[in-house]
C-alpha atoms as a PDB file:
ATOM      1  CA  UNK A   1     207.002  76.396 134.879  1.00  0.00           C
ATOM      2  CA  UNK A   2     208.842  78.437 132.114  1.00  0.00           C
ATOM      3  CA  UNK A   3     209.439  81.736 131.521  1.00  0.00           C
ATOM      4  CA  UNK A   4     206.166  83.307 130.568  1.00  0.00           C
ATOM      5  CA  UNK A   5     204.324  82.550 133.648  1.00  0.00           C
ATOM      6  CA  UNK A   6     207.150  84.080 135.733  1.00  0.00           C
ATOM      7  CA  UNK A   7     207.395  87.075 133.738  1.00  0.00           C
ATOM      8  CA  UNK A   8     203.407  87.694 133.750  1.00  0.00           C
ATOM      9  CA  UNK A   9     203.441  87.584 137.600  1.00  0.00           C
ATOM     10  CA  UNK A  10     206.424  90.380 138.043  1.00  0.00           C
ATOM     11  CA  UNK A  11     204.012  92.094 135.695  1.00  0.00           C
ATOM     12  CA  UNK A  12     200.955  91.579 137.369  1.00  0.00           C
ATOM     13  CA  UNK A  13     203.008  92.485 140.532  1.00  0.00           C
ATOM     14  CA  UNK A  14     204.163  95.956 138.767  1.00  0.00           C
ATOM     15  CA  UNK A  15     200.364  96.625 138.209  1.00  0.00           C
ATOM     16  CA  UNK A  16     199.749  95.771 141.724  1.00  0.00           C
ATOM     17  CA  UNK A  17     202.245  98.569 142.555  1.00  0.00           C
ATOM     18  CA  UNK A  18     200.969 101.202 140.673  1.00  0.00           C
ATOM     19  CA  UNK A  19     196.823 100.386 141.404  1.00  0.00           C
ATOM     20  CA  UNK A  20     198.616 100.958 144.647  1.00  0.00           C
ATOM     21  CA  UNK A  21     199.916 104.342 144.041  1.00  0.00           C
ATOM     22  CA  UNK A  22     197.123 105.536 142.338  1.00  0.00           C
ATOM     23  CA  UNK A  23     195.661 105.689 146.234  1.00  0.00           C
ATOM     24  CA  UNK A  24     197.158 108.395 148.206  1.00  0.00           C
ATOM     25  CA  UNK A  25     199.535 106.177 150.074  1.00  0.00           C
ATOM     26  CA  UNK A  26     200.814 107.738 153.636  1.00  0.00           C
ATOM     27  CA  UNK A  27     201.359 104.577 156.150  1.00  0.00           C
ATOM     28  CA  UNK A  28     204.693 103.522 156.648  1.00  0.00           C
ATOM     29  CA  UNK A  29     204.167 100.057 156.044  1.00  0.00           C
ATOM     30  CA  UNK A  30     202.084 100.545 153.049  1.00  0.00           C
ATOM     31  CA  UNK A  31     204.917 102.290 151.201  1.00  0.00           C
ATOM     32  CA  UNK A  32     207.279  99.492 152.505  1.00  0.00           C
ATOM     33  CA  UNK A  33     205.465  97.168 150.611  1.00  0.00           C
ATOM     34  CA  UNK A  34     205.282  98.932 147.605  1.00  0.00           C
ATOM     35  CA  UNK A  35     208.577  99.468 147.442  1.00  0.00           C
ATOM     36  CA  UNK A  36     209.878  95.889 148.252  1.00  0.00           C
ATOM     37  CA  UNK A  37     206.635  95.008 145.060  1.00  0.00           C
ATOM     38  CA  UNK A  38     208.697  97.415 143.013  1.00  0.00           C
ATOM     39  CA  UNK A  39     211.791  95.967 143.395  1.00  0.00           C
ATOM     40  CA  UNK A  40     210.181  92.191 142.959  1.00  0.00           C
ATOM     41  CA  UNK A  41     208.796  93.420 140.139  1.00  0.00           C
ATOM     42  CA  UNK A  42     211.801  94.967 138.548  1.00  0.00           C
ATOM     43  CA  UNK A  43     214.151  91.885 139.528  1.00  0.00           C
ATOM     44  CA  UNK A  44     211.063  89.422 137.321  1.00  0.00           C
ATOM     45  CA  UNK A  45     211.527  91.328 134.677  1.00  0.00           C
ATOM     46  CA  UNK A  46     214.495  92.436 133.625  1.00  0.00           C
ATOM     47  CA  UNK A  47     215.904  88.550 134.558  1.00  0.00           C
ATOM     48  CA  UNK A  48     213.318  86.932 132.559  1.00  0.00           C
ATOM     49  CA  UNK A  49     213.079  89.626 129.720  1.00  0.00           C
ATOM     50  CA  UNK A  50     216.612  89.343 129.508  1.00  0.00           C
ATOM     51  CA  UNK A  51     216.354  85.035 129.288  1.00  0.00           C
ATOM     52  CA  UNK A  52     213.450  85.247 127.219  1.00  0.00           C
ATOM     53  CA  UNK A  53     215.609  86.975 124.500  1.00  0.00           C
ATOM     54  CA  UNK A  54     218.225  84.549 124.882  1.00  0.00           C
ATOM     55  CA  UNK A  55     215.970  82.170 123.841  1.00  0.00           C
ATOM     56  CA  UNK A  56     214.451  84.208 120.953  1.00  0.00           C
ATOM     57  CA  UNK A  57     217.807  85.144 119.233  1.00  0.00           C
ATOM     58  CA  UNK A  58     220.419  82.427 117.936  1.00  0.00           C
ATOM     59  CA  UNK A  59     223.435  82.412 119.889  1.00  0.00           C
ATOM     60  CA  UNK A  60     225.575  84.497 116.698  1.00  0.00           C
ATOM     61  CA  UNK A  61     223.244  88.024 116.866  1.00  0.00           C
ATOM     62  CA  UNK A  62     222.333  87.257 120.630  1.00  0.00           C
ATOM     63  CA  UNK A  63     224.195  90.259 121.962  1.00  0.00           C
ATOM     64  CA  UNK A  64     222.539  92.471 118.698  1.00  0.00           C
ATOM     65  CA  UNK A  65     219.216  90.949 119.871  1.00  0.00           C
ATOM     66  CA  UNK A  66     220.221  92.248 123.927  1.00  0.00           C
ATOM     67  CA  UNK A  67     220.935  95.782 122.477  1.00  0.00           C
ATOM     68  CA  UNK A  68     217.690  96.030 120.777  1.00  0.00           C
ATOM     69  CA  UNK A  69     216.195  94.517 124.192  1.00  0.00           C
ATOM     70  CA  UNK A  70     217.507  97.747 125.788  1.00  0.00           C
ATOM     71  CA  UNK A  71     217.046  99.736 123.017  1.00  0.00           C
ATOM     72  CA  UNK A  72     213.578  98.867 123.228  1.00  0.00           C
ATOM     73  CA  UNK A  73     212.795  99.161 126.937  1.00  0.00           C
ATOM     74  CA  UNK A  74     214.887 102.851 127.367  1.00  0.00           C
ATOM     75  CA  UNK A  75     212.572 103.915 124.610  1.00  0.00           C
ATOM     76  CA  UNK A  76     209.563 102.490 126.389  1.00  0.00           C
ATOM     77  CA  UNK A  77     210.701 103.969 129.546  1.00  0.00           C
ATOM     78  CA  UNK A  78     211.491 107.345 128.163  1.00  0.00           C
ATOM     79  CA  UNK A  79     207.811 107.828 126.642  1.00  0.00           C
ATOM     80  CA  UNK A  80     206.112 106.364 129.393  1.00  0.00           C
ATOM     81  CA  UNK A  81     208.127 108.332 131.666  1.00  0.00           C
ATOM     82  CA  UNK A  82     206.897 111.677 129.870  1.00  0.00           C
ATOM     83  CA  UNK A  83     202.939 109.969 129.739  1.00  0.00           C
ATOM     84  CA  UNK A  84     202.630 109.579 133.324  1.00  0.00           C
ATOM     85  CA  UNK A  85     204.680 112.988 134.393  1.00  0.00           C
ATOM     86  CA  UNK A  86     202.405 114.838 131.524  1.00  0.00           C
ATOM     87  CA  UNK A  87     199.632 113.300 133.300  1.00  0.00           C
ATOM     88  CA  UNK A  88     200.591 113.745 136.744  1.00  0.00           C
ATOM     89  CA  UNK A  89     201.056 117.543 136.320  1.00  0.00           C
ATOM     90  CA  UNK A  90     197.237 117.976 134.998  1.00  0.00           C
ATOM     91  CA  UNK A  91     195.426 115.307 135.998  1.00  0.00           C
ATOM     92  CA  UNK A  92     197.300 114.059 139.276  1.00  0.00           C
ATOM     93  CA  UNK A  93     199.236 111.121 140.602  1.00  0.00           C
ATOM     94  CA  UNK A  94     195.983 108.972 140.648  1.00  0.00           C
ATOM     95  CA  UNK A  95     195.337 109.198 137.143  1.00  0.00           C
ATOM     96  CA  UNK A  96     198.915 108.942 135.806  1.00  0.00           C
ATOM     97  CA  UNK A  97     199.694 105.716 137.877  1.00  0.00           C
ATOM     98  CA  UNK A  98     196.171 104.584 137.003  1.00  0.00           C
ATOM     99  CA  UNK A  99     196.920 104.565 133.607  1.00  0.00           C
ATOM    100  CA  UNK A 100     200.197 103.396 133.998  1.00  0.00           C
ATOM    101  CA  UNK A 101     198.594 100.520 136.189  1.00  0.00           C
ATOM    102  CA  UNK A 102     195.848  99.814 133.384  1.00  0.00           C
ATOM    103  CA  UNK A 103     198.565  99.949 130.761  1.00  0.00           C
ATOM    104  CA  UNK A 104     200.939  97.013 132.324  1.00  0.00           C
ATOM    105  CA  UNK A 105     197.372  95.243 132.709  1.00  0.00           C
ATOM    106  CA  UNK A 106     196.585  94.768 128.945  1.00  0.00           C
ATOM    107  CA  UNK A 107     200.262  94.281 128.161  1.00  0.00           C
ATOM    108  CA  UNK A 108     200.326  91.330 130.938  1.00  0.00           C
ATOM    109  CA  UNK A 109     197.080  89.933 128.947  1.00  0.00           C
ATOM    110  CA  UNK A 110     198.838  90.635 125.479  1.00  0.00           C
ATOM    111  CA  UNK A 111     201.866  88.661 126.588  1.00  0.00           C
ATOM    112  CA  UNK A 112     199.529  85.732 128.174  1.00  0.00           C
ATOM    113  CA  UNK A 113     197.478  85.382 125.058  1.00  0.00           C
ATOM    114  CA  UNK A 114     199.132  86.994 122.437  1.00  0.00           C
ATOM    115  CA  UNK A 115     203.030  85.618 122.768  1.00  0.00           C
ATOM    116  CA  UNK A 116     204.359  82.706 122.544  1.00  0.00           C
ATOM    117  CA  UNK A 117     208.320  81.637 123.999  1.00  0.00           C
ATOM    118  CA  UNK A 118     209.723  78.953 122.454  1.00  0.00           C
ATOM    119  CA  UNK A 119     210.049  75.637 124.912  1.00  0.00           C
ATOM    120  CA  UNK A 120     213.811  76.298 127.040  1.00  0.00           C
ATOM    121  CA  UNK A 121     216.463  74.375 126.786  1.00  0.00           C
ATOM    122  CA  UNK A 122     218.330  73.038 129.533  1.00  0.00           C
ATOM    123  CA  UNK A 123     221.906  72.915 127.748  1.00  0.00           C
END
C-alpha cells in the first residue's frame, strides 16, 4: 500500500476529529469516539512520519534528519497551538477547531498531490 496512503488516512482521520469538535460535543459516546479518532490519528502519524523520514534521509544523517522531524513538528505544534487558543478565546471552539480541521484538510491534499515518497525498501 505504502506509506503515503496510510499517512493521508490518520490525517484525514485527525480532520475527522476536529470537524467533530467544531460541534458542541456533549454525548458520552460521541466524545469516546473522538478520543479513540485522536489517538488513531496520532499513532498514523507519528509511526509513518517517523518511517517516511527514514526513507527520505540516508542512513549516515538519519538521526540529524529525525531531529529536524521533531524540530519541525514541536514548532508546528507550538504555533498552531497559539492559532487555535488565539482563536478559541475570540471567536470560540467552533471556529478554532474549524480552522484547525480545514487546515489538516489542504495539508492532507498537499501531501496526496503535492509529495512524493520514494518506493520502500524491504531490507
Amino acid at each position: 500500500m505504502g506509506r503515503k496512503p496510510v499517512l493521508a488516512v490518520g490525517y484525514l482521520v485527525g480532520t475527522a476529529v476536529s470537524v467533530a469538535m467544531a460541534f458542541d460535543v456533549h454525548t458520552l459516546p460521541v466524545i469516546m469516539l473522538v478520543f479513540l479518532g485522536s489517538g488513531v490519528y496520532m499513532g498514523i502519524q507519528e509511526a509513518v512520519e517517523r518511517a517516511a523520514a527514514a526513507d527520505l534521509v540516508p542512513e549516515a544523517g538519519r538521526s540529524f534528519g529525525f531531529g529536524v522531524l521533531a524540530t519541525v513538528n514541536g514548532l508546528g505544534d507550538l504555533a498552531a497551538s497559539a492559532v487555535v487558543g488565539l482563536l478559541w478565546t475570540y471567536a470560540g471552539p467552533g471556529v478554532a477547531f474549524g480552522f484547525s480541521a480545514t487546515l489538516m484538510a489542504l495539508g492532507t491534499a498537499v501531501l496526496l498531490v503535492g509529495v512524493r515518497l520514494p518506493r520502500q525498501s524491504w531490507r
